[in-house]
C-alpha atoms as a PDB file:
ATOM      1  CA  UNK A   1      12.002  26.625 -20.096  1.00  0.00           C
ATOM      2  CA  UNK A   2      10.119  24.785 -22.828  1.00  0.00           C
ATOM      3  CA  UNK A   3      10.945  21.350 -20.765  1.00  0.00           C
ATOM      4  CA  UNK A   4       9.765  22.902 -16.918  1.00  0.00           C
ATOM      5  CA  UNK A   5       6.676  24.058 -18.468  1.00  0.00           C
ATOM      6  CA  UNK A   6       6.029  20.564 -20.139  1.00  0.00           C
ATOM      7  CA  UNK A   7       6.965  18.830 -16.874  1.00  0.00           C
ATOM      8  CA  UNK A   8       4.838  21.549 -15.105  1.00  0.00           C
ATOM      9  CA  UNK A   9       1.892  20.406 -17.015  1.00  0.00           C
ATOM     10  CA  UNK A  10       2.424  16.767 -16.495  1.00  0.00           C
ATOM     11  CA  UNK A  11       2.650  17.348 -12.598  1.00  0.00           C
ATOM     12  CA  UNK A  12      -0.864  19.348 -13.076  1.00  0.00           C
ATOM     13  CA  UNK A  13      -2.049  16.764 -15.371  1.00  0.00           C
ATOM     14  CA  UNK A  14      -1.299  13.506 -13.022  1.00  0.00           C
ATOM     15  CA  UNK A  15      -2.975  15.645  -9.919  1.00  0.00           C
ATOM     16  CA  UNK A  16      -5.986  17.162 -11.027  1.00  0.00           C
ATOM     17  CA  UNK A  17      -7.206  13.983 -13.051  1.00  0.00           C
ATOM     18  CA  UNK A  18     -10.488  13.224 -12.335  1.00  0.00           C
ATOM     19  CA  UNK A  19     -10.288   9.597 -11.890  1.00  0.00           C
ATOM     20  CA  UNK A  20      -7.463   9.811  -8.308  1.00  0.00           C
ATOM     21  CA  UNK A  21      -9.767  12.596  -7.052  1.00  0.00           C
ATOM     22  CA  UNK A  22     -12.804  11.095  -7.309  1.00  0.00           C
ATOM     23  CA  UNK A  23     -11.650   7.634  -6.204  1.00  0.00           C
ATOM     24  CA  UNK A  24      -9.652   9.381  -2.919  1.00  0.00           C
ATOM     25  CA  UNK A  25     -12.025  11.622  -2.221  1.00  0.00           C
ATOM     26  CA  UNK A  26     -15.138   9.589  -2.362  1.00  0.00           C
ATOM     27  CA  UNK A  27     -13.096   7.803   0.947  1.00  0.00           C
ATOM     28  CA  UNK A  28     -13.690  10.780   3.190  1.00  0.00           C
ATOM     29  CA  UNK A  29     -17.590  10.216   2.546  1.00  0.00           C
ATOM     30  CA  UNK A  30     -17.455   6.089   3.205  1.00  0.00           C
ATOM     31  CA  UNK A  31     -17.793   6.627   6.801  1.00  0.00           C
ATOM     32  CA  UNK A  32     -20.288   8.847   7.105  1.00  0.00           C
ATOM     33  CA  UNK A  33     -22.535   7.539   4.662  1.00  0.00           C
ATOM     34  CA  UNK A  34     -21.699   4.248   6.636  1.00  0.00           C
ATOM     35  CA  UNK A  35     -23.205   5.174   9.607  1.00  0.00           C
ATOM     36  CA  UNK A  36     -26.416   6.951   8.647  1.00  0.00           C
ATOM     37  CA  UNK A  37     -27.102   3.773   5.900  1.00  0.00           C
ATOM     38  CA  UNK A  38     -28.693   1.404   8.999  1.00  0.00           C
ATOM     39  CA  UNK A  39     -26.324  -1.045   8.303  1.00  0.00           C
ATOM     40  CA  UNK A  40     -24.603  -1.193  11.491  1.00  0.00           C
ATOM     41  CA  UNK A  41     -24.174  -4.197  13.866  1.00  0.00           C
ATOM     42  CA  UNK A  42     -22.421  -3.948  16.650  1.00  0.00           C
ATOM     43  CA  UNK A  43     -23.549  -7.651  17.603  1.00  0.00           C
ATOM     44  CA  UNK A  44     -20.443 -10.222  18.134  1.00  0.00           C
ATOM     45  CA  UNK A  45     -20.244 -11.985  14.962  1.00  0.00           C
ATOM     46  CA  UNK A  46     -21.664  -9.688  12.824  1.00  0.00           C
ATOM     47  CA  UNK A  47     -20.586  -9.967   8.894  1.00  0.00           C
ATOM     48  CA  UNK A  48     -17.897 -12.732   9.735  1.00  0.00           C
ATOM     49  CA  UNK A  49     -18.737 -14.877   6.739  1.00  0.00           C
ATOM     50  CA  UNK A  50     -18.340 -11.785   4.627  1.00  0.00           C
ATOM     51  CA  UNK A  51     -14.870 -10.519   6.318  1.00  0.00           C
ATOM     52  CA  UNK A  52     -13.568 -14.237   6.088  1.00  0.00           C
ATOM     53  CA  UNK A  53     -13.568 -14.106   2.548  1.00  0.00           C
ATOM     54  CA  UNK A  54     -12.611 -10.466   2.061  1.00  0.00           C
ATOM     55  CA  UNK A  55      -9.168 -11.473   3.901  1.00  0.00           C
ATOM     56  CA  UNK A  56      -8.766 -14.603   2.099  1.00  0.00           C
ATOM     57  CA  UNK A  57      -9.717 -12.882  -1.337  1.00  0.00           C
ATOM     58  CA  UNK A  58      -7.109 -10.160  -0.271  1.00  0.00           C
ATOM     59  CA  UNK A  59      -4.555 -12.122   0.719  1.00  0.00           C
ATOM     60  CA  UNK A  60      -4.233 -14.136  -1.984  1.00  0.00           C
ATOM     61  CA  UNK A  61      -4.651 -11.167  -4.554  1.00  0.00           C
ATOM     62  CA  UNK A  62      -1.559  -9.534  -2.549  1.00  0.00           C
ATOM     63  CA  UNK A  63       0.365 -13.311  -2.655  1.00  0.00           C
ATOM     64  CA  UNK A  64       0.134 -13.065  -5.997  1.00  0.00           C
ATOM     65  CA  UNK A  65       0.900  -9.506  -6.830  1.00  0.00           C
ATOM     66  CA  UNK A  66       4.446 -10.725  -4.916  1.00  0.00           C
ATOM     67  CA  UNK A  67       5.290 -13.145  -6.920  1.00  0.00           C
ATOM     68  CA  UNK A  68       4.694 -11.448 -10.431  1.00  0.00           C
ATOM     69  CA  UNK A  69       6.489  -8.515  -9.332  1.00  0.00           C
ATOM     70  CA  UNK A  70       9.047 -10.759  -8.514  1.00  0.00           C
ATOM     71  CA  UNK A  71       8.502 -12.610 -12.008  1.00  0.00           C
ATOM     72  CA  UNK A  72       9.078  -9.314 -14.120  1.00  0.00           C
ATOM     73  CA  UNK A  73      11.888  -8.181 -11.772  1.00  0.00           C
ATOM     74  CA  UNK A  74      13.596 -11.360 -12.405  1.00  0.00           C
ATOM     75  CA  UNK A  75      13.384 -12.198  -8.733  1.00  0.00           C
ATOM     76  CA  UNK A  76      11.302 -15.458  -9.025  1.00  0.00           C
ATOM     77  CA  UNK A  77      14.593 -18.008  -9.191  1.00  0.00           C
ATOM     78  CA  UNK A  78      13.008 -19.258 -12.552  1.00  0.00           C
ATOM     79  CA  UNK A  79       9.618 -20.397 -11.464  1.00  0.00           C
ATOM     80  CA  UNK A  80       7.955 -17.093 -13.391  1.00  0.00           C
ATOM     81  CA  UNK A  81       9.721 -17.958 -16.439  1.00  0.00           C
ATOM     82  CA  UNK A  82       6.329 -19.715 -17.964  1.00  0.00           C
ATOM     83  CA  UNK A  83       4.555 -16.051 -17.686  1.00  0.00           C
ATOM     84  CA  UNK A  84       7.367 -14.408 -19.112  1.00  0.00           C
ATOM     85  CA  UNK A  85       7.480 -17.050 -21.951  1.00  0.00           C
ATOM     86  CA  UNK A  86       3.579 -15.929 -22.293  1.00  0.00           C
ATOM     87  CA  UNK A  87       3.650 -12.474 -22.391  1.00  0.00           C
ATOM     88  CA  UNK A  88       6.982 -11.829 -24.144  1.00  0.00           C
ATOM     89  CA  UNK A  89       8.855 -10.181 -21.299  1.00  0.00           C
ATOM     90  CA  UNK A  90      12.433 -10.566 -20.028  1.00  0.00           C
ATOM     91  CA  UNK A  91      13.512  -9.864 -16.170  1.00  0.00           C
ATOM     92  CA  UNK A  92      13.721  -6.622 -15.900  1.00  0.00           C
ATOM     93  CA  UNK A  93      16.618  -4.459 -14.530  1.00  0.00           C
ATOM     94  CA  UNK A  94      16.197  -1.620 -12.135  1.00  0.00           C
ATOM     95  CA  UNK A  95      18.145   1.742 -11.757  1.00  0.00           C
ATOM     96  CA  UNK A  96      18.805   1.994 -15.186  1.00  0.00           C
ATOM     97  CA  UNK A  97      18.327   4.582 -17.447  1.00  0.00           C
ATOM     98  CA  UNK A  98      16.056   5.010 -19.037  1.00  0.00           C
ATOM     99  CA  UNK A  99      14.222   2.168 -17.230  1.00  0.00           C
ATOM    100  CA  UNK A 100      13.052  -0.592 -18.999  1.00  0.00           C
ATOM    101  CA  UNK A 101      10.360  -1.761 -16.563  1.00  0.00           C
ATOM    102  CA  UNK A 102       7.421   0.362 -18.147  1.00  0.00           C
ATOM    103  CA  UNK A 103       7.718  -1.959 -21.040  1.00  0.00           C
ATOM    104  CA  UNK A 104       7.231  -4.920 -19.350  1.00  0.00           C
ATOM    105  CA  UNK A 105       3.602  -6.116 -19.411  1.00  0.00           C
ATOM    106  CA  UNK A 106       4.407  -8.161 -16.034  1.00  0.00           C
ATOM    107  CA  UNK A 107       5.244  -5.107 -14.469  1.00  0.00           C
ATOM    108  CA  UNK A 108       3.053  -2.254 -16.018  1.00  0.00           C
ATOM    109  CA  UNK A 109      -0.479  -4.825 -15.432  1.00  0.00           C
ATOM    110  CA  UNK A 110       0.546  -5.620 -11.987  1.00  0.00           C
ATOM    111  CA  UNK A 111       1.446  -2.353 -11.091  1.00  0.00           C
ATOM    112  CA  UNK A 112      -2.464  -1.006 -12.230  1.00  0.00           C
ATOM    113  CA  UNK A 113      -3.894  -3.869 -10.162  1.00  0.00           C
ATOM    114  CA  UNK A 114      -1.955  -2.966  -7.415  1.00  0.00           C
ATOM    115  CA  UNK A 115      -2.879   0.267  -7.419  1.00  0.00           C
ATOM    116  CA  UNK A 116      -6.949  -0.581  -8.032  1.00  0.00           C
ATOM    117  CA  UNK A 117      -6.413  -2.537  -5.009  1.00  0.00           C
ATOM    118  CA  UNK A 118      -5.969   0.385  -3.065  1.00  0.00           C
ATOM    119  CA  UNK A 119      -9.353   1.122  -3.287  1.00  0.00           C
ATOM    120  CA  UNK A 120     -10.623  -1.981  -2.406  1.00  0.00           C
ATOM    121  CA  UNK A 121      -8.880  -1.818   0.566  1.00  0.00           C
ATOM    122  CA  UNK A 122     -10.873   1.262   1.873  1.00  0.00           C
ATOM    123  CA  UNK A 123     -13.574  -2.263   2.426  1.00  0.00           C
ATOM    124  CA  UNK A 124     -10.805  -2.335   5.614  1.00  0.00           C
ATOM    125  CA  UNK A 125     -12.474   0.900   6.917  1.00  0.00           C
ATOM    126  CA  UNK A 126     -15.992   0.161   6.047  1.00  0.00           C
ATOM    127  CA  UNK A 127     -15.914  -3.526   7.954  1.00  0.00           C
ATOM    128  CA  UNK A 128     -14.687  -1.129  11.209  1.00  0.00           C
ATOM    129  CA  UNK A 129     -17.498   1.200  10.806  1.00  0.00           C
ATOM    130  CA  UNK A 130     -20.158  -1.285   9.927  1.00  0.00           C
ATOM    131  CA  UNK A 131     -19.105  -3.449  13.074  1.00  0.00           C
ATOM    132  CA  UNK A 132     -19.545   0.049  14.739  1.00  0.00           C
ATOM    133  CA  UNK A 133     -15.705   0.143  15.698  1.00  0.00           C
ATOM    134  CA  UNK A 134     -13.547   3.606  15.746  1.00  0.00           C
ATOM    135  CA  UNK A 135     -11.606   4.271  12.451  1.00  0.00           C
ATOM    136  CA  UNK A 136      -8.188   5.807  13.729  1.00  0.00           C
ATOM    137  CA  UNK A 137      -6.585   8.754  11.963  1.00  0.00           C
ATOM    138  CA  UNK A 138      -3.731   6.523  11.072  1.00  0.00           C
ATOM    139  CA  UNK A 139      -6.011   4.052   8.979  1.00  0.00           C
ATOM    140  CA  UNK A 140      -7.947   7.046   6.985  1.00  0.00           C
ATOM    141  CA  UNK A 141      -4.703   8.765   6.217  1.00  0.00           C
ATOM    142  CA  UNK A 142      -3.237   5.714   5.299  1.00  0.00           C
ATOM    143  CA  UNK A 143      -5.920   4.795   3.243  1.00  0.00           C
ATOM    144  CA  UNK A 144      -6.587   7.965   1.841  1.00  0.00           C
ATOM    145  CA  UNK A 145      -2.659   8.545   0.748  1.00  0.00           C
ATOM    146  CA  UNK A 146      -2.013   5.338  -0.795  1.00  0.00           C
ATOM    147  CA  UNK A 147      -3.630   5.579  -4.073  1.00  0.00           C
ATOM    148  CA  UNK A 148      -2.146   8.942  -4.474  1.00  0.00           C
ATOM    149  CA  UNK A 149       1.427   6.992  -4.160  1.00  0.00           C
ATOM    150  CA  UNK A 150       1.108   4.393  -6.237  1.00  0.00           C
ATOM    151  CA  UNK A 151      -0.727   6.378  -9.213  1.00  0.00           C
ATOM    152  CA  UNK A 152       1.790   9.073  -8.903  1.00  0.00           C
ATOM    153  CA  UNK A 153       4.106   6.301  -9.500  1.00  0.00           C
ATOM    154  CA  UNK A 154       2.382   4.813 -12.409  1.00  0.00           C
ATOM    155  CA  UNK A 155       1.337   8.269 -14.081  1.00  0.00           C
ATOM    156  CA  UNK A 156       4.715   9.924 -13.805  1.00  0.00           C
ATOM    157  CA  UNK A 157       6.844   6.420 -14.466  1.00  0.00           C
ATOM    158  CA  UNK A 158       8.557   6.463 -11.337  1.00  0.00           C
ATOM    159  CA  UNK A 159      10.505   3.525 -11.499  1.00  0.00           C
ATOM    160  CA  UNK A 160      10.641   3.351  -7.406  1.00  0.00           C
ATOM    161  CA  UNK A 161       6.875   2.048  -7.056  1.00  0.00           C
ATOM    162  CA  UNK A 162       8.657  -0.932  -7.201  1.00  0.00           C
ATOM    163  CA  UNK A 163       9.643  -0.807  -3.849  1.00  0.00           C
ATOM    164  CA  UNK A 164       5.682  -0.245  -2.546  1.00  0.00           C
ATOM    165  CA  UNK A 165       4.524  -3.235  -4.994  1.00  0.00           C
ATOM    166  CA  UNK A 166       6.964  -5.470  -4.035  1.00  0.00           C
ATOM    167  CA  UNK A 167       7.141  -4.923   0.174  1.00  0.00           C
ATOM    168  CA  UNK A 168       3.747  -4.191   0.890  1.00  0.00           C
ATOM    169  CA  UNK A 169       2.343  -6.937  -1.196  1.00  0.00           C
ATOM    170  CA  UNK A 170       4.655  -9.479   0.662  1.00  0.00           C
ATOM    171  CA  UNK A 171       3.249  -7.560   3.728  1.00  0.00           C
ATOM    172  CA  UNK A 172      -0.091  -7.063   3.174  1.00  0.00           C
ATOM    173  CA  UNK A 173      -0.239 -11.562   2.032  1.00  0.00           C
ATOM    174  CA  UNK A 174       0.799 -12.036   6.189  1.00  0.00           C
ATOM    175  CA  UNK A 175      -1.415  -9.581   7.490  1.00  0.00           C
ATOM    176  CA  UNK A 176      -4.324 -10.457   5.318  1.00  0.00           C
ATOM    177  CA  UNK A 177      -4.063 -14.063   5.975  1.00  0.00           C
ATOM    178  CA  UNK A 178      -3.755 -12.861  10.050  1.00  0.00           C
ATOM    179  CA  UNK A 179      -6.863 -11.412  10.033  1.00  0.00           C
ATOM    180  CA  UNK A 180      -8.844 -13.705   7.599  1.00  0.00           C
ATOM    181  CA  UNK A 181      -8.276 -16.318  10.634  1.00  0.00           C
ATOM    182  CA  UNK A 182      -9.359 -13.977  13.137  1.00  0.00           C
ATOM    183  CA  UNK A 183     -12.304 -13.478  11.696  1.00  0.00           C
ATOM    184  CA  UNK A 184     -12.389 -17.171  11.527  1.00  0.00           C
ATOM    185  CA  UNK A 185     -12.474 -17.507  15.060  1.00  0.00           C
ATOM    186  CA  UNK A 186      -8.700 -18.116  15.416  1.00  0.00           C
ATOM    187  CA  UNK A 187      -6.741 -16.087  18.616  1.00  0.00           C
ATOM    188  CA  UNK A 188      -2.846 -15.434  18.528  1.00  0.00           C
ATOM    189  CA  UNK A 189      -0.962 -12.856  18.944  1.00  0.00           C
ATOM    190  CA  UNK A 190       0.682 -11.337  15.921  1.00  0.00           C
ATOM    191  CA  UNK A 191      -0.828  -8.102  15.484  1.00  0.00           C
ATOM    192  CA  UNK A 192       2.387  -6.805  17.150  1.00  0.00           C
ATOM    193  CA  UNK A 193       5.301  -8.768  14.623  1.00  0.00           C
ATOM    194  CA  UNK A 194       2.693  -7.452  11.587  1.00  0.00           C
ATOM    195  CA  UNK A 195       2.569  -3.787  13.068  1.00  0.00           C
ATOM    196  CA  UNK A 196       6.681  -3.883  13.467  1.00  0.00           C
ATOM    197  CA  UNK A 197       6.915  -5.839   9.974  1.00  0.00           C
ATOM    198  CA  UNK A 198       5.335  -2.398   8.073  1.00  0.00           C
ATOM    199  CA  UNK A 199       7.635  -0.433  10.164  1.00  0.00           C
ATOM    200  CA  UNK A 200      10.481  -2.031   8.998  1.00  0.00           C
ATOM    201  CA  UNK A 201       8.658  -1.835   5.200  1.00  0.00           C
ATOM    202  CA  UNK A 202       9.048   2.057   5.455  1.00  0.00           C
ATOM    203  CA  UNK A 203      12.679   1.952   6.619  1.00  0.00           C
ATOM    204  CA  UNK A 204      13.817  -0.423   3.818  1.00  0.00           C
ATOM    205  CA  UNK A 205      11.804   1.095   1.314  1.00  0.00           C
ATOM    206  CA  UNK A 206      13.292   4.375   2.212  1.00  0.00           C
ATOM    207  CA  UNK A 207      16.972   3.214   2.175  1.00  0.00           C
ATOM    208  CA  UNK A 208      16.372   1.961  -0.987  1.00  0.00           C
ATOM    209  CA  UNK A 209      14.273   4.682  -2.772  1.00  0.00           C
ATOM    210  CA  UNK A 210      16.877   6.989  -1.742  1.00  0.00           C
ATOM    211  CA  UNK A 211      19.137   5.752  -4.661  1.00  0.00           C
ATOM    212  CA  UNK A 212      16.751   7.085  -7.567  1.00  0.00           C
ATOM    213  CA  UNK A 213      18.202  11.141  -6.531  1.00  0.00           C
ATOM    214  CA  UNK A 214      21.419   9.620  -8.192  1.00  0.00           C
ATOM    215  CA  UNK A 215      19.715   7.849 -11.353  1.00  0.00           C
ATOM    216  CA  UNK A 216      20.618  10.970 -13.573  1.00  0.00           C
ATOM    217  CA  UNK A 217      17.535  10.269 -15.776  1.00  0.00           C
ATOM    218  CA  UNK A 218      15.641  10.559 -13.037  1.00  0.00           C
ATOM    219  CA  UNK A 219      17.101  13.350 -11.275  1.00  0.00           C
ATOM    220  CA  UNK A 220      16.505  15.152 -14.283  1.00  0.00           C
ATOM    221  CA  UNK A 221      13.010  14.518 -14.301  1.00  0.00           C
ATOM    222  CA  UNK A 222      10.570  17.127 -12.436  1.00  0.00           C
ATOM    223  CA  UNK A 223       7.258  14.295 -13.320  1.00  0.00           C
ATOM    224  CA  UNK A 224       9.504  11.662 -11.315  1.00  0.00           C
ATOM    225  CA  UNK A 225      10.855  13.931  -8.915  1.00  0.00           C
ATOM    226  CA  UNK A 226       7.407  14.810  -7.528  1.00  0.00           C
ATOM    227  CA  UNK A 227       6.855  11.342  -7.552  1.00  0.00           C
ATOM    228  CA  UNK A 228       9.590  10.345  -5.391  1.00  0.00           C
ATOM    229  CA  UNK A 229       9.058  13.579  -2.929  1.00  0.00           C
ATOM    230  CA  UNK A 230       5.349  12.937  -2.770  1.00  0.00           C
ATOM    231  CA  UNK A 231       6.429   9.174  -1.764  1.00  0.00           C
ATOM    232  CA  UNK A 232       8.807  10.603   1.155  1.00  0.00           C
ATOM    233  CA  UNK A 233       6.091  13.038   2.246  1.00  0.00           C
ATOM    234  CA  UNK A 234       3.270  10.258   2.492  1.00  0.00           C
ATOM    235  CA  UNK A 235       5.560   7.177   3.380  1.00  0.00           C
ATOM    236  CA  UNK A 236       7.082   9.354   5.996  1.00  0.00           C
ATOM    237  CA  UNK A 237       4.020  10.900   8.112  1.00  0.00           C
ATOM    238  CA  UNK A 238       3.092   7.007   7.599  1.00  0.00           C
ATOM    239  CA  UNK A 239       5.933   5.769   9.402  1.00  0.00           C
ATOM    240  CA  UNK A 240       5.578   8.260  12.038  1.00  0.00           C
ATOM    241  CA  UNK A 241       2.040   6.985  12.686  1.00  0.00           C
ATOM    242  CA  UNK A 242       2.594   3.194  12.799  1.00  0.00           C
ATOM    243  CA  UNK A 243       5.406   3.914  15.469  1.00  0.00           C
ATOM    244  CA  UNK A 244       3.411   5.757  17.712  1.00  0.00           C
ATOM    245  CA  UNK A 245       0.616   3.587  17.254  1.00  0.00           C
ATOM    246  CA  UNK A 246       3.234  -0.009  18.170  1.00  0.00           C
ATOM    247  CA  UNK A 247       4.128   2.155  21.147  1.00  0.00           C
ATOM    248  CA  UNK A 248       0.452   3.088  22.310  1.00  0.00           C
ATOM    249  CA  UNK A 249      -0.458  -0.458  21.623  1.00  0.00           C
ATOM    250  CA  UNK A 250       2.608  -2.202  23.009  1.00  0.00           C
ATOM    251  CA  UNK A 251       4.878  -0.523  24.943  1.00  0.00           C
ATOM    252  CA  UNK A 252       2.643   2.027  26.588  1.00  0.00           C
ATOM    253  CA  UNK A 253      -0.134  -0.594  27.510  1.00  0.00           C
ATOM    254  CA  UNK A 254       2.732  -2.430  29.437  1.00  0.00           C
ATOM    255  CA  UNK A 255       3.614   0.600  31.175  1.00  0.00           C
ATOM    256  CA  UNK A 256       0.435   1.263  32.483  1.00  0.00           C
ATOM    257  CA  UNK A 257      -0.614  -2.661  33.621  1.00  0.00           C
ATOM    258  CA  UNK A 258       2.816  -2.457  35.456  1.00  0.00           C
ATOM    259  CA  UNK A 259       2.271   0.298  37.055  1.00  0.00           C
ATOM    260  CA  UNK A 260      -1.556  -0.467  37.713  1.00  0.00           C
ATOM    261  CA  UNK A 261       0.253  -3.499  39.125  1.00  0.00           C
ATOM    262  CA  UNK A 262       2.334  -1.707  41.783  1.00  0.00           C
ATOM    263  CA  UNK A 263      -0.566   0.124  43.192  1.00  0.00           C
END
């Protein structure tokens, strides 16, 4: 009883702390405040120089998140071993118990920026709103949800976050770098292989989180449990989202020209 109430109270702890719902919450008041500031231009153009380097910036913080979690994970086929040598870490296993990865510095400092960067990202939303664009509901739940999973994974040492750090940083370094030369002025088409690239993120990430429910360290573990439900909750209504949204913007489009086509 002594260890559900304890567990209880970590769970409590992790989701009323100030700092997550200030920082989430203060995202549901970014467009508004937006709108009514007098900053908007909806002229062509408008705050290119300053999105240019916001993608760039972004995509090179996200490159590098990669590759250290790949250092610390032992992942990096010994190019990372000069940061290990510097910070006294050793590649770290994973599914073990108990795991060994929150006493990696690599890990544990990479894992906080990665999870600060969440809330620079919400700059994604304000450049659509300043530009005086329509924010979807899949970008403001994505936004909102994804410091929630990543500090839940941090605060409660779920072991999984991992899988988030490691995908969506690879990810995010593609997409980043897409529309950095966009904004440049650049045109291809790759919106589609990005939007089906985070698709297939969620389905691996699943597939592999999955194995934590037989960690028995874990499974024992209400704090981590939580975690790892929370992470299935958010990830999946996610998933759900981006594939209606690559049908709506792909297939369904088609559909419609074809049959505009025939008329």
């Amino acid at each position: 009883m002594a260890l559900a109430n304890d567990a209880g109270e970590r769970i409590w702890a992790a989701v009323t702390d100030p700092e997550i719902l200030i920082g989430t919450f203060s995202y549901l008041l970014l467009k508004p405040l937006l709108r009514n500031s007098g900053l908007v231009d909806e002229k062509k153009g408008a705050y290119r120089t300053s999105m240019i380097w916001y993608n760039v910036l972004l995509a090179l913080f996200s490159a590098l998140s990669f590759y250290v979690t790949a250092t610390a994970l032992g992942w990096d086929y010994g190019t990372g071993a000069w940061l290990r040598r510097q910070t006294g870490d050793t590649p770290q296993p994973l599914f073990q118990c108990p795991s060994p990865v929150w006493d990696s510095k690599l890990f544990t400092w990479t894992a906080k920026a990665f999870y600060y960067s969440k809330y620079v990202e919400y700059l994604d939303t304000a450049w659509l709103v300043l530009k005086g664009k329509r924010v979807s509901f899949l970008q403001a739940f994505h936004h909102f949800g994804a410091p929630w999973d990543v500090y839940l994974g941090i605060r409660l040492h779920n072991e999984g976050v991992w899988i988030f750090m490691f995908f969506n940083s690879f990810i995010h370094t593609i997409m980043y770098t897409y529309y950095g030369l966009t904004a440049a002025g650049y045109k291809f088409k790759a919106k589609p292989l990005i939007t089906a690239m985070q698709i297939c993120q969620f389905v691996g990430g699943f597939l592999l989180v999955w194995d934590y429910i037989n960690v028995p360290c874990f499974n024992s573990d209400k704090g981590k449990l939580f975690s790892w439900a929370f992470n299935y909750a958010y990830v999946g209504s996610v998933f759900l989202l981006f594939c209606h949204f690559f049908y709506q913007d792909n297939l369904a489009t088609k559909k419609s020209a074809k049959a505009g086509k025939q008329l």
